[in-house]
N, C-alpha and C. Protein backbone atom coordinates (compact mmCIF):
# COMPACT_ATOMS: atom_id res chain seq x y z
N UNK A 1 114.25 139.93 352.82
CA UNK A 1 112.82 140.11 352.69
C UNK A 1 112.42 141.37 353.44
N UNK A 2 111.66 141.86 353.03
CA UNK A 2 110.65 143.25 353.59
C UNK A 2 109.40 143.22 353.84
N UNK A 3 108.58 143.56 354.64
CA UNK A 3 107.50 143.51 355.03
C UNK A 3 106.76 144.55 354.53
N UNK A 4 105.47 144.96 354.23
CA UNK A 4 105.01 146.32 353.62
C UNK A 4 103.70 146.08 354.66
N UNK A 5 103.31 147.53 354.80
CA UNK A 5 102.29 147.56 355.68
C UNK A 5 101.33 148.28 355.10
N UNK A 6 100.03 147.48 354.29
CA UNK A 6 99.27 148.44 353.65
C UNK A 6 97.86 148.43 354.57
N UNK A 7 96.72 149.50 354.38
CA UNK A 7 95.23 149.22 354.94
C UNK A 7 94.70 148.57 354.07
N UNK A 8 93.54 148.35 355.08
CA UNK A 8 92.77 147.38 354.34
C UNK A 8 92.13 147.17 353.00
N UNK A 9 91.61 148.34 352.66
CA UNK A 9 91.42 148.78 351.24
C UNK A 9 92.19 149.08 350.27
N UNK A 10 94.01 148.88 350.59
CA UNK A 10 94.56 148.79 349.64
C UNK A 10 94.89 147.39 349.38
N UNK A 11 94.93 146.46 350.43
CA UNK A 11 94.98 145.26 350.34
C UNK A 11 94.28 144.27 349.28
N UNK A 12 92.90 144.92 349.94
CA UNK A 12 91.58 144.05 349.08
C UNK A 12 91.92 144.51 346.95
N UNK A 13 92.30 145.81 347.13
CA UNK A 13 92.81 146.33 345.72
C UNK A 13 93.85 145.41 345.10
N UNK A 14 94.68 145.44 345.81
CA UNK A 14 95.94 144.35 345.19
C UNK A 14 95.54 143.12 344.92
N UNK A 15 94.98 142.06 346.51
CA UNK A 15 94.74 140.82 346.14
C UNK A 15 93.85 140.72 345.01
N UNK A 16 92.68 141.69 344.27
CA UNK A 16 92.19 141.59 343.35
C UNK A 16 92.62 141.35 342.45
N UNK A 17 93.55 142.55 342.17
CA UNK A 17 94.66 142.73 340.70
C UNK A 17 95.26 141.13 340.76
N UNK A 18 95.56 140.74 341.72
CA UNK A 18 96.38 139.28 341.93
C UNK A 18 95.60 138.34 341.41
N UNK A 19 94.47 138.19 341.99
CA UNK A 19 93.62 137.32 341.14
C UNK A 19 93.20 137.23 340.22
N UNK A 20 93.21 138.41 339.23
CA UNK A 20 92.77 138.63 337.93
C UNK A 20 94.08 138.14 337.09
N UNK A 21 95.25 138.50 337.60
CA UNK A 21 96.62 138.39 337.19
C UNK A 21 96.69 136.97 336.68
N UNK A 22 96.21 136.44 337.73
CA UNK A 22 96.38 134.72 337.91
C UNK A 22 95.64 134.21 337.19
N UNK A 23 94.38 134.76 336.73
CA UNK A 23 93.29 134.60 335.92
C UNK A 23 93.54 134.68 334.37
N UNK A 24 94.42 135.45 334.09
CA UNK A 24 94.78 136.16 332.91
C UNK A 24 96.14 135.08 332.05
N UNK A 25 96.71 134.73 333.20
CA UNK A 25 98.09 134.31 332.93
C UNK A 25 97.58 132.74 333.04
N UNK A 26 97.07 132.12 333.73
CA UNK A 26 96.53 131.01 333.64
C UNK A 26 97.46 130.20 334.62
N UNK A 27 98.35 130.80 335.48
CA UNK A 27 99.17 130.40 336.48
C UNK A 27 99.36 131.11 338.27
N UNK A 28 99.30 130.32 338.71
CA UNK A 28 99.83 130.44 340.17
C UNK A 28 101.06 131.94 340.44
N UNK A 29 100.82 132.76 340.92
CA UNK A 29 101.70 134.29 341.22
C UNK A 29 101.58 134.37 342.24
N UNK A 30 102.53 135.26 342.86
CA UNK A 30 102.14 135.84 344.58
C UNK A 30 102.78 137.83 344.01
N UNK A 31 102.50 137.90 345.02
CA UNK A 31 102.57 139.11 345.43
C UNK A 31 104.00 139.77 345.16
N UNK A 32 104.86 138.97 344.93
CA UNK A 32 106.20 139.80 344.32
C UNK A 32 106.20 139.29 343.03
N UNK A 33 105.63 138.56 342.63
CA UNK A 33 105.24 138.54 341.01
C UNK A 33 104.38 139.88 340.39
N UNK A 34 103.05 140.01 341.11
CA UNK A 34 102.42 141.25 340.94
C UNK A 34 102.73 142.49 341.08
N UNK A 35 103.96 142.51 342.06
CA UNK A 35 104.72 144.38 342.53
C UNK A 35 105.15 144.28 340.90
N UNK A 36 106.23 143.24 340.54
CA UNK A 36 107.16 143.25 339.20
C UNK A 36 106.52 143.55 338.46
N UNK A 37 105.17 143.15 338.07
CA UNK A 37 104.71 143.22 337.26
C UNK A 37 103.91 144.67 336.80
N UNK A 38 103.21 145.09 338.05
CA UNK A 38 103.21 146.57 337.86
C UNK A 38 104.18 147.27 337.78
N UNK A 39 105.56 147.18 338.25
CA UNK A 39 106.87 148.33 337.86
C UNK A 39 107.43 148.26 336.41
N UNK A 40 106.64 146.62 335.82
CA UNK A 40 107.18 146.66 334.92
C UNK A 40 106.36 147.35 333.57
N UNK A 41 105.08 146.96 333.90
CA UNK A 41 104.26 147.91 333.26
C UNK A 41 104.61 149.72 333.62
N UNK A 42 104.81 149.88 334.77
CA UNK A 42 104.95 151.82 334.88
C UNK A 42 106.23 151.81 333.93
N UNK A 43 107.14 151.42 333.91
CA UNK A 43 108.39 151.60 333.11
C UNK A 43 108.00 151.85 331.73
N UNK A 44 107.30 150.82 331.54
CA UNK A 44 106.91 150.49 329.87
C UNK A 44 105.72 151.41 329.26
N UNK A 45 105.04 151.92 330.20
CA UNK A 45 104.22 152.95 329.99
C UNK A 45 104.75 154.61 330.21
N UNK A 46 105.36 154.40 331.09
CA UNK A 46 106.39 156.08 331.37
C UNK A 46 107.51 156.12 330.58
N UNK A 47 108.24 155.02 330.91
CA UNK A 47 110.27 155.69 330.75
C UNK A 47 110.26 155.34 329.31
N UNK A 48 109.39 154.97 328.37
CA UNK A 48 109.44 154.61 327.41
C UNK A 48 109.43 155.86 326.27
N UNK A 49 108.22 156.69 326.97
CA UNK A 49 107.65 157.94 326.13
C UNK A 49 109.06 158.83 326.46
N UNK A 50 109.41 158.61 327.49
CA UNK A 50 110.68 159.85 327.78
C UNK A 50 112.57 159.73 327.19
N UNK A 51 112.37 159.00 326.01
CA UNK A 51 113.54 158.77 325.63
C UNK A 51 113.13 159.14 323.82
N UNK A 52 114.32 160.30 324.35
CA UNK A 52 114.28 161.10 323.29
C UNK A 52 115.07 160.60 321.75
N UNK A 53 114.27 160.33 320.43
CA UNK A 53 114.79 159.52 319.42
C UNK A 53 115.89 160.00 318.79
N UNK A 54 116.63 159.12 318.27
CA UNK A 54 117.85 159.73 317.45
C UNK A 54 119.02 159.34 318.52
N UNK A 55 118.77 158.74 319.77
CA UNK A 55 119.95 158.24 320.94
C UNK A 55 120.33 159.37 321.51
C-alpha cells in the first residue's frame, strides 16, 4: 500500500468525482477504484489515438 498526499482542494475534487462515480455506477467504490478508473479512461482517450493503423 502507498499513501498519497494531496491538498485540500484536490481532495474535495476527487471525493467528488467519487461520488458521482458511485452515483453513476449505482455501487459502492473507493478511491483505488476511482485512480483505475481515470488511468483507464486517459489510456482510452490518449494511447488509443496514437497507434498507428495497418499494425
Amino acid at each position: 500500500m502507498v499513501n498519497l498526499v494531496l491538498d485540500e482542494f484536490t481532495f474535495r475534487r476527487i471525493n467528488a468525482l467519487l461520488s458521482d462515480l458511485m452515483d453513476k455506477r449505482k455501487r459502492n467504490m473507493d478511491y483505488n477504484d476511482l485512480v483505475n478508473e481515470l488511468i483507464d479512461n486517459y489510456q482510452q482517450n490518449n494511447w488509443d489515438h496514437d497507434v498507428l493503423s495497418g499494425g
